[in-house]
Protein backbone atom coordinates (compact mmCIF):
# COMPACT_ATOMS: atom_id res chain seq x y z
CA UNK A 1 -38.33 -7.10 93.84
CA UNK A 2 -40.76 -9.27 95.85
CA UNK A 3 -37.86 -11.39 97.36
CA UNK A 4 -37.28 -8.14 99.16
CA UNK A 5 -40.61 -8.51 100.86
CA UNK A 6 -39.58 -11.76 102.56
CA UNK A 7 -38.80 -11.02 106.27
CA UNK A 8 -36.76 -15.00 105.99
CA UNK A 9 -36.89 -18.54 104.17
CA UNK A 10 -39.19 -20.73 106.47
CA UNK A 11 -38.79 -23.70 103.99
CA UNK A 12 -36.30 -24.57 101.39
CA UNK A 13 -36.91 -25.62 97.78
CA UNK A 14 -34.93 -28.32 98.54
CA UNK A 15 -36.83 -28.81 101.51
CA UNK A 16 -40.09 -28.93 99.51
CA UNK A 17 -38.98 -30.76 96.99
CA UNK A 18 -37.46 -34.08 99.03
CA UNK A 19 -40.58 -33.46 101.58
CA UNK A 20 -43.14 -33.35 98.29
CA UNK A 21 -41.60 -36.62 97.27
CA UNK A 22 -41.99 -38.67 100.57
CA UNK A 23 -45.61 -37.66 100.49
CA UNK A 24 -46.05 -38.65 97.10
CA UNK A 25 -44.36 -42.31 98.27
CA UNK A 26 -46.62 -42.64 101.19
CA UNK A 27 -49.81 -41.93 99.18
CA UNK A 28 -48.79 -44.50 96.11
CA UNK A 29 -48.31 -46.91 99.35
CA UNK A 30 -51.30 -46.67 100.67
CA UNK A 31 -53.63 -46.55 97.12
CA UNK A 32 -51.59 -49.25 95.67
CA UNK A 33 -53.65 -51.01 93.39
CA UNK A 34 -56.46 -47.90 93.66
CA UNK A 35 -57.14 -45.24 91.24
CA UNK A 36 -57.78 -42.14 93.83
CA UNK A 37 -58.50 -38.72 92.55
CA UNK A 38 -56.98 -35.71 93.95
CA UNK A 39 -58.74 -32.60 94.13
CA UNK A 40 -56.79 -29.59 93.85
CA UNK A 41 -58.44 -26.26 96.13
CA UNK A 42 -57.49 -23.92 94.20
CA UNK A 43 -55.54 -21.69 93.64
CA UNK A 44 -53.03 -22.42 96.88
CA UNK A 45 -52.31 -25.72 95.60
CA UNK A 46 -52.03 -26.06 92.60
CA UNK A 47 -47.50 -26.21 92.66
CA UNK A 48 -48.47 -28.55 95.27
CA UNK A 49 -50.62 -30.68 93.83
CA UNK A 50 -48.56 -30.63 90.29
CA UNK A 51 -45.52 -31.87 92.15
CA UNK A 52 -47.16 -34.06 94.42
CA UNK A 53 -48.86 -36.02 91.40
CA UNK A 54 -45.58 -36.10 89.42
CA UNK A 55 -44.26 -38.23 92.62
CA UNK A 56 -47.40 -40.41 93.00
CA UNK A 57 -46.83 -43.96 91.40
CA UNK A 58 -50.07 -45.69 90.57
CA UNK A 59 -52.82 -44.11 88.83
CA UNK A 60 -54.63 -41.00 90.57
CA UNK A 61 -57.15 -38.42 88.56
CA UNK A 62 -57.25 -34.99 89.09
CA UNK A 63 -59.57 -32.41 89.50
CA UNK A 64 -60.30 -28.82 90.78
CA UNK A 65 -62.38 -27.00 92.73
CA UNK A 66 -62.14 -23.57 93.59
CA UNK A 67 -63.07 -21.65 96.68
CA UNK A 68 -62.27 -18.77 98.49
CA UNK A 69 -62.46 -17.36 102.16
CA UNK A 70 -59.84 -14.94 102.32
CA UNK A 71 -60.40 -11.83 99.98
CA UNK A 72 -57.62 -9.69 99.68
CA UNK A 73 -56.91 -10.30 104.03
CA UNK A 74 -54.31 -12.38 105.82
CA UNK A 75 -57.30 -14.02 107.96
CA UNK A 76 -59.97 -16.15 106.71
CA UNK A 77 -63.06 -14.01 106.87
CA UNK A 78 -65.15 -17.34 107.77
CA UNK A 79 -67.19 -16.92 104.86
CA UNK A 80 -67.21 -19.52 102.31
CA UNK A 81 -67.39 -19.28 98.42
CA UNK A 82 -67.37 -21.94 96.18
CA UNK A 83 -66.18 -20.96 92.73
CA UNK A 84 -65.31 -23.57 90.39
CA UNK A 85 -66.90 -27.18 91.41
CA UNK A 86 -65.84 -30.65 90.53
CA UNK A 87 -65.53 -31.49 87.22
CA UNK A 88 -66.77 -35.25 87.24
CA UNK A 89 -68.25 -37.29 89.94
CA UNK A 90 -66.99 -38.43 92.76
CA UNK A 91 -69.62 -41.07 94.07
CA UNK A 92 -67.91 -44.60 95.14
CA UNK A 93 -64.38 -43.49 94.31
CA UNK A 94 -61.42 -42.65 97.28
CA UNK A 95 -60.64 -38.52 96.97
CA UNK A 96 -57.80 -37.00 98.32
CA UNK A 97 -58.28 -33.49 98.87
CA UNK A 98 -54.96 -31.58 98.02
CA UNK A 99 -54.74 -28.12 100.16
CA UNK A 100 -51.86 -25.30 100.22
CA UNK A 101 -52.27 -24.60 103.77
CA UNK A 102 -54.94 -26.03 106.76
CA UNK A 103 -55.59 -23.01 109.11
CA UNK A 104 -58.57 -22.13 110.85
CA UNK A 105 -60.17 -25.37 109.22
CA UNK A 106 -62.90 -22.72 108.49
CA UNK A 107 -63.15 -23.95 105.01
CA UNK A 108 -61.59 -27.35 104.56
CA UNK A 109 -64.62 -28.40 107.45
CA UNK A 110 -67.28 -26.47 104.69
CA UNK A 111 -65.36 -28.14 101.95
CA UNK A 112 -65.47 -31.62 103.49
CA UNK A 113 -69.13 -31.66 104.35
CA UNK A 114 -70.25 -30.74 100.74
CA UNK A 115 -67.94 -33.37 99.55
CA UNK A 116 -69.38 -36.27 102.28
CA UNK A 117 -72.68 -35.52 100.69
CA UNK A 118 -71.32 -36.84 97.28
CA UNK A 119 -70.88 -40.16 99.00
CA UNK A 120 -67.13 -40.92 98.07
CA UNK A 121 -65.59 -44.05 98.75
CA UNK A 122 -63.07 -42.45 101.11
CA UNK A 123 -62.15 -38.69 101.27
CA UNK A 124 -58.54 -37.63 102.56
CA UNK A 125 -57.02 -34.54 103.08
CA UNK A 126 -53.18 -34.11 101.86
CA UNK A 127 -51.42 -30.36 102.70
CA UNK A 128 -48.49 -28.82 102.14
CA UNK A 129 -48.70 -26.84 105.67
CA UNK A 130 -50.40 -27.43 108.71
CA UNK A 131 -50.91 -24.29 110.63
CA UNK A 132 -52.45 -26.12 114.52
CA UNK A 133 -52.69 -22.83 116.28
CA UNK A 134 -55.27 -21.54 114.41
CA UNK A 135 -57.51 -24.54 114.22
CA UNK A 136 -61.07 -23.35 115.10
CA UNK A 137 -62.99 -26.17 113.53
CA UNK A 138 -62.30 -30.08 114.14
CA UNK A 139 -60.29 -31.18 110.90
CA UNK A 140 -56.70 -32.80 111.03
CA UNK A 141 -54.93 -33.87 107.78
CA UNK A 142 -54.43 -37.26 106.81
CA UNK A 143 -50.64 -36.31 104.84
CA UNK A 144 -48.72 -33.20 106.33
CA UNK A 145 -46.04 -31.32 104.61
CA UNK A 146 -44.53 -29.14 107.52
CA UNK A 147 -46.31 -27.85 110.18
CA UNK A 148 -45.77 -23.88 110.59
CA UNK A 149 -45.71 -21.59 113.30
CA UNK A 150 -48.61 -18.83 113.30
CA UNK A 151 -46.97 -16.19 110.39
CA UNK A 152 -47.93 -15.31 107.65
CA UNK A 153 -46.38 -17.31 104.65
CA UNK A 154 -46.08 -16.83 101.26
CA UNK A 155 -44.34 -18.84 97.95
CA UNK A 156 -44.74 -22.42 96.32
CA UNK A 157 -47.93 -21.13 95.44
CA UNK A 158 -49.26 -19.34 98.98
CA UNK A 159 -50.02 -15.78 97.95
CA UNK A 160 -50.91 -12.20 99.59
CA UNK A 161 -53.18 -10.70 97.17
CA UNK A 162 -52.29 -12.58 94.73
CA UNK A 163 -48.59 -11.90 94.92
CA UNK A 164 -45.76 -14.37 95.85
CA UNK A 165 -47.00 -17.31 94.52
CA UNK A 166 -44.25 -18.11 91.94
CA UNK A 167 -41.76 -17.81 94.59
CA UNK A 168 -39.84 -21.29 95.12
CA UNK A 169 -39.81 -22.16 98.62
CA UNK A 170 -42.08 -20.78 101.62
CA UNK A 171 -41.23 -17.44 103.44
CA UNK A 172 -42.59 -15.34 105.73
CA UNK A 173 -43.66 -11.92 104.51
CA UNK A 174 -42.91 -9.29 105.99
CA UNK A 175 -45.70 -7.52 108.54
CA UNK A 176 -44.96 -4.03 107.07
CA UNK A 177 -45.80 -5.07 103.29
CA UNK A 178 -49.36 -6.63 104.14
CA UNK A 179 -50.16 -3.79 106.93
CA UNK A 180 -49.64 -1.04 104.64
CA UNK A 181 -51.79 -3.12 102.15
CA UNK A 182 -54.71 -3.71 104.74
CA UNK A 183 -54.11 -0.23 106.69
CA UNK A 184 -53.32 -2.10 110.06
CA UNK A 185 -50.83 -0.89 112.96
């Protein structure tokens, strides 16, 4: 069972669910009478982003872009990919850029660059973790979910080769499962 690869529960689905909901507050404060449009990075965020729109209370569009910098690793290889763009335009109009987890920064600074150049209103970044100690490139987050200690986590849509995802709260997996997958010490 994959629960058995969880060394421990770093955050609650309660947790996530009352912290997902305070975001969601502070966002439909500070659009109020705005129509932003929230672009899922895909696939991390996409239990985040559902949730986080389901607590937003004035009118937001969505969209989804995906990209991808970690293979099948546990470290962002630096490398940026960008799979799926934008669907519709994003010229004059206030984006909020809805991430699973800001690391490195590696590729939220590549994603926010190529967005600039689209010449949005505003562009904000909204996600679920905040991981400081591995910040290599200058990007902070405008809306924070937890910040997280240097581990590698997994559930609420996080995943290790595409595993773990569906998993309702956030743990930390276990160093043995992804070693043996990656042939580390």
């Amino acid at each position: 069972m994959m629960k058995d690869d969880i060394e421990r529960i770093l955050i609650s689905q309660a947790e996530l669910e009352r912290r997902v909901a305070e975001l969601g507050a502070q966002i439909s404060a500070d659009y109020a009478g705005k129509e932003p449009i929230l672009v899922s990075v895909l696939r991390g965020s996409y239990i985040f982003m559902a949730d986080l729109t389901r607590h937003i209370d004035t009118f937001c569009r969505v969209d989804f872009m995906a990209v991808s910098s970690y293979g099948s690793g546990t470290v962002s290889s630096g490398q940026v990919n960008i799979i799926k763009d934008l669907s519709d335009s994003i010229e004059g109009r206030d984006v909020i850029v809805v991430e699973d987890i800001l690391d490195s920064g590696n590729t939220l600074h590549y994603l926010f660059q190529l967005l600039k150049a689209r010449h949005p209103a505003s562009i904000r970044l909204a996600t679920l973790l905040d991981k400081p100690s591995r910040r290599t490139k200058p990007i902070t987050a405008d809306y924070v979910g937890f910040e997280v200690p240097d581990e590698f986590v997994v559930g609420y849509g996080l995943d290790f080769d595409e595993r773990y995802r569906n998993l309702p709260y956030i743990g930390i997996l276990k160093p043995s499962v992804y070693k043996d997958k990656l042939g580390l010490e």
